[in-house]
C-alpha atoms as a PDB file:
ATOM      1  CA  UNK A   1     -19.422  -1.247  -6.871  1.00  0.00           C
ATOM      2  CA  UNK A   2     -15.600  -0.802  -6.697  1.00  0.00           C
ATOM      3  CA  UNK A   3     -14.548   2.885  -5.600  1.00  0.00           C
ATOM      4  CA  UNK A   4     -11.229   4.172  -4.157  1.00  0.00           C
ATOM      5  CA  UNK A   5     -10.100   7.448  -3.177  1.00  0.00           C
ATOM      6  CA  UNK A   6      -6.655   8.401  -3.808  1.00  0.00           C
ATOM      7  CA  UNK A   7      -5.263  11.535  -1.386  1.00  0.00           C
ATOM      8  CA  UNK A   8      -1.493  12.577  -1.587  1.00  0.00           C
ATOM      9  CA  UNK A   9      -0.568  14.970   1.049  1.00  0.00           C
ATOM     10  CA  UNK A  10       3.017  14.905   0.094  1.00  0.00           C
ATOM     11  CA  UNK A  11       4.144  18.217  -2.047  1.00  0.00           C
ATOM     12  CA  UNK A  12       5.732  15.584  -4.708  1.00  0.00           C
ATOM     13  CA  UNK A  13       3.791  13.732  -8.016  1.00  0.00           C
ATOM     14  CA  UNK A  14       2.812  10.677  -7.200  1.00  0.00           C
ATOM     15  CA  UNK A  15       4.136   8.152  -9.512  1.00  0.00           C
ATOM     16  CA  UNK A  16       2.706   6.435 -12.389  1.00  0.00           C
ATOM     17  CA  UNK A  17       0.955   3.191 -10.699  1.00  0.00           C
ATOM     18  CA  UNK A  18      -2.249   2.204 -11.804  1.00  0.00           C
ATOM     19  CA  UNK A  19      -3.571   1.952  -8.353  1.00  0.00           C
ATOM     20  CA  UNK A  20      -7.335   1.459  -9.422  1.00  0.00           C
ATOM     21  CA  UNK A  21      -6.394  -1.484 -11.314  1.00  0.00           C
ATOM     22  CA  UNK A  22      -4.847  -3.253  -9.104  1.00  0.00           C
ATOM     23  CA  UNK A  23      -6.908  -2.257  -6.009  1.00  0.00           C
ATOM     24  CA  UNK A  24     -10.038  -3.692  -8.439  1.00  0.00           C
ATOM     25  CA  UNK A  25      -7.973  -6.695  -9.345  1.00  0.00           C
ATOM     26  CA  UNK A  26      -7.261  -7.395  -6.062  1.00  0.00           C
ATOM     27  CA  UNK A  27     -10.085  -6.610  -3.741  1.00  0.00           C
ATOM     28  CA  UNK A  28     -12.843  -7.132  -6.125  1.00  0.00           C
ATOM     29  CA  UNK A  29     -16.182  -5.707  -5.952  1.00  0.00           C
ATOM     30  CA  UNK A  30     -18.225  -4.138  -3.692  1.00  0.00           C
ATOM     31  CA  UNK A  31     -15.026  -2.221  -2.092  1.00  0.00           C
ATOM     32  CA  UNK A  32     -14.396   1.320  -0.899  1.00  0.00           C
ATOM     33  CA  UNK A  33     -10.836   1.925  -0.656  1.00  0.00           C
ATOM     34  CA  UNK A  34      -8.491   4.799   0.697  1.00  0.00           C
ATOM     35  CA  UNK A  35      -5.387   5.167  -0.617  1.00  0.00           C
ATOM     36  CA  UNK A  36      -3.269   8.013   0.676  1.00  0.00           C
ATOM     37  CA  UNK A  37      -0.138   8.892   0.350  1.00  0.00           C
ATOM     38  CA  UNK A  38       1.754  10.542   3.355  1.00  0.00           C
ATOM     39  CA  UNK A  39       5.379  11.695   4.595  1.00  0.00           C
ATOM     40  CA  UNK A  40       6.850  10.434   7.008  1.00  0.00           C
ATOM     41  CA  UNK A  41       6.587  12.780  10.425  1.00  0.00           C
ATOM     42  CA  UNK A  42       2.624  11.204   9.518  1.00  0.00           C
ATOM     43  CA  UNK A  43       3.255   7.991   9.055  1.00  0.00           C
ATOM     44  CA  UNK A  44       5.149   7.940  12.321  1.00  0.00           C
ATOM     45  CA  UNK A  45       1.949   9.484  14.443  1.00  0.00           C
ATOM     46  CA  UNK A  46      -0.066   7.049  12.984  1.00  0.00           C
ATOM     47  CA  UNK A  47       2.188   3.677  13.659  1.00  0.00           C
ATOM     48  CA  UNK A  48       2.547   5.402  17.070  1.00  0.00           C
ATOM     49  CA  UNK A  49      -0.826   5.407  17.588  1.00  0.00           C
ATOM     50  CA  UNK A  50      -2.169   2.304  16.209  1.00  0.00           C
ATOM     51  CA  UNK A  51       1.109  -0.130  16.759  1.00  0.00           C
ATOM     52  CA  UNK A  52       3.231   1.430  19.569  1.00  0.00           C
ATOM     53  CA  UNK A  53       6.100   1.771  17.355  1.00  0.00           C
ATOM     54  CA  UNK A  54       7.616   5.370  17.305  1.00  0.00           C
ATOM     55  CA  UNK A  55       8.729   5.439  14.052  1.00  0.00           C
ATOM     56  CA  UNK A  56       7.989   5.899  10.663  1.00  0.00           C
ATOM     57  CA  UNK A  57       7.188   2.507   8.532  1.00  0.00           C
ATOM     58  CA  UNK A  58       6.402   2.274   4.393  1.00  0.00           C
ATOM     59  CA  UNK A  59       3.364   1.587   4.515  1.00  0.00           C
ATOM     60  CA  UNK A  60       0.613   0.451   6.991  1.00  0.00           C
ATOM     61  CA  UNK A  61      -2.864  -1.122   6.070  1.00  0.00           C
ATOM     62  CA  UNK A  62      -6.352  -0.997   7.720  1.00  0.00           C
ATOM     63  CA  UNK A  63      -9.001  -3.418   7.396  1.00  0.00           C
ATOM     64  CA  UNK A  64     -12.314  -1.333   8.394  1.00  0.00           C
ATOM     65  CA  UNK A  65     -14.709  -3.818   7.491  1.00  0.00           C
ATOM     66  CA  UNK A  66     -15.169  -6.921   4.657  1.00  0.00           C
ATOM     67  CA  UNK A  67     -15.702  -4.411   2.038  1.00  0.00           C
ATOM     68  CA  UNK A  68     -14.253  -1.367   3.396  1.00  0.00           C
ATOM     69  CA  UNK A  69      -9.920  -0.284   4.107  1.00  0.00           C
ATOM     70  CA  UNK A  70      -7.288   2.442   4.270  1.00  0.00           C
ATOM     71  CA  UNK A  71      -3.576   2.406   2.947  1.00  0.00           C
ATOM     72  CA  UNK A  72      -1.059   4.636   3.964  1.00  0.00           C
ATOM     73  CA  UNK A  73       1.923   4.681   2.332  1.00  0.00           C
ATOM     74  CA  UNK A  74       5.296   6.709   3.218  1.00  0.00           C
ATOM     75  CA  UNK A  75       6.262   8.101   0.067  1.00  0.00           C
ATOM     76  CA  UNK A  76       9.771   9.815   1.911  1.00  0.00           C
ATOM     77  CA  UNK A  77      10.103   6.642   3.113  1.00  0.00           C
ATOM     78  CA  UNK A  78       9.960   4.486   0.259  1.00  0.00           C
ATOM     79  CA  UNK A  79      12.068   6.956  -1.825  1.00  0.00           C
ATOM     80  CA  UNK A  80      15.354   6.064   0.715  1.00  0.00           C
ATOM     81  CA  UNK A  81      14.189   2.054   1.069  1.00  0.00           C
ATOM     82  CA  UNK A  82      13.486   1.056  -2.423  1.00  0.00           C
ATOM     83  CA  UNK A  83      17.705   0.542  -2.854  1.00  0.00           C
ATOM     84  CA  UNK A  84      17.888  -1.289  -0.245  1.00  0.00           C
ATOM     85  CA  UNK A  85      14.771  -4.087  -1.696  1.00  0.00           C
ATOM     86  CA  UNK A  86      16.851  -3.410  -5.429  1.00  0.00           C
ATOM     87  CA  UNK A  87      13.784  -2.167  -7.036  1.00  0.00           C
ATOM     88  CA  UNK A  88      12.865   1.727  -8.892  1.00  0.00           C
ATOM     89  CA  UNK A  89      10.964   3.786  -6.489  1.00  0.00           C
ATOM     90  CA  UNK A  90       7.665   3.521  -8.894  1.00  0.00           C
ATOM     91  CA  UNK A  91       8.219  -0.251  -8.637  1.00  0.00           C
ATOM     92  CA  UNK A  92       8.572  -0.262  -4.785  1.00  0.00           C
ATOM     93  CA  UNK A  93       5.227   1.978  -4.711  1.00  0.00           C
ATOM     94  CA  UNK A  94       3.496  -0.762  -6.536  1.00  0.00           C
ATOM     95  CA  UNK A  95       4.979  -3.480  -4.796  1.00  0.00           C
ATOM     96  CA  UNK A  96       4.020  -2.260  -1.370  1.00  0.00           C
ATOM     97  CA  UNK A  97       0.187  -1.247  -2.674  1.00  0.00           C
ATOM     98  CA  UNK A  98      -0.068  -5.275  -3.539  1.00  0.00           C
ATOM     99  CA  UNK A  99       1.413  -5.895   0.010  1.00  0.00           C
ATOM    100  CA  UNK A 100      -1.345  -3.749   1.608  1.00  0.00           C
ATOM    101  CA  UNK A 101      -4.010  -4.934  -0.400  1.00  0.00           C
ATOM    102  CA  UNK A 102      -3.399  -8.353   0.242  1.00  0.00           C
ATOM    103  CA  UNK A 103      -3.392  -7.579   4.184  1.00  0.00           C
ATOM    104  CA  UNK A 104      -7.350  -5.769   3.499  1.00  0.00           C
ATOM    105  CA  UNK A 105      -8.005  -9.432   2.046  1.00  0.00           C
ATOM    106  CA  UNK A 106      -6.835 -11.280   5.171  1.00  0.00           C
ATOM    107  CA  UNK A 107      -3.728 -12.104   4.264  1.00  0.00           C
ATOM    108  CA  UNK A 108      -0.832 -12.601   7.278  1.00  0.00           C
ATOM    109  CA  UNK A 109       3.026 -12.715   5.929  1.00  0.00           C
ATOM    110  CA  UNK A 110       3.822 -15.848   4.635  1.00  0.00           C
ATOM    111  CA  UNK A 111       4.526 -18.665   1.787  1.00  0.00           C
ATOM    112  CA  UNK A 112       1.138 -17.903   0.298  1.00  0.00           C
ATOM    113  CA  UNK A 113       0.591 -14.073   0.587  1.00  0.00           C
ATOM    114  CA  UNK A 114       4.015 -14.312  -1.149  1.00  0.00           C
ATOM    115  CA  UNK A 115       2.776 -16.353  -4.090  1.00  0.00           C
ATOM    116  CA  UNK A 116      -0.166 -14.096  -4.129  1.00  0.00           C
ATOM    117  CA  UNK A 117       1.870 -11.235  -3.987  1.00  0.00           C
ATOM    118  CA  UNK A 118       3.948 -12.807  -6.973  1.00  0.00           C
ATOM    119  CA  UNK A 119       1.081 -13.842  -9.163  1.00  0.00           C
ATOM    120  CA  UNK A 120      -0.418  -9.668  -8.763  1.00  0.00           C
ATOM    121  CA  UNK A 121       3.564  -8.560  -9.737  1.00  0.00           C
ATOM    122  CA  UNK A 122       3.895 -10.550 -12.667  1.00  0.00           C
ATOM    123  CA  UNK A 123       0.397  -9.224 -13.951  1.00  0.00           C
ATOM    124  CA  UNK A 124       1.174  -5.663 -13.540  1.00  0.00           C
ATOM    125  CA  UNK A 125       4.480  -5.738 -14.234  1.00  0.00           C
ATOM    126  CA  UNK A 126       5.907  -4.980 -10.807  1.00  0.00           C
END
């Protein structure tokens, strides 16, 4: 069984991203996901905490177990960067919820989490 739990502690909407989807697309089945959605003053806490680096970052992913992971994604954050990566903030949103959803599969950067990450773009339209 597939579940995910979306949270969004930010005051804005989130936008429209059809998270489940792609989670299910991407993780399969059995999974229990947690996707929340954070500003930044929490996002830099937690990559304090869990990578020593004092400052905020877009998103950062935890594997818990095979079947089990946590997203947290900078929504401030992502609302300044997306000019800079040329892409809507929606479309930055989705493209960084592939990125960490690849990393709960075991994918590390490279040639083919990027040809992952293009095949899951191209499907969803990101």
């Amino acid at each position: 069984m597939f579940e995910i739990d979306i949270q969004n502690k930010t005051k804005g909407t989130l936008p429209r991203v059809p998270f489940a989807r792609i989670a299910k697309t991407i993780l399969g089945s059995p999974y229990e996901l947690s996707l929340v959605f954070i500003r930044s003053s929490e996002s830099q806490k937690i990559n304090t905490e869990h990578r020593s680096k004092n400052k905020p970052t877009n998103i950062l992913s935890f594997p818990l177990s095979k079947t089990t992971g946590e997203i947290f994604i900078d929504l401030e954050l992502c609302k300044t960067q997306c000019k800079e990566f040329d892409r809507t903030y929606t479309n930055f949103v989705g493209f960084l919820v592939i990125h960490g959803l690849l990393h709960l599969k075991g994918y590390e950067h490279g040639s083919t989490m990027e040809r992952e990450e293009v095949q899951h773009r191209t499907t969803f339209g990101i």
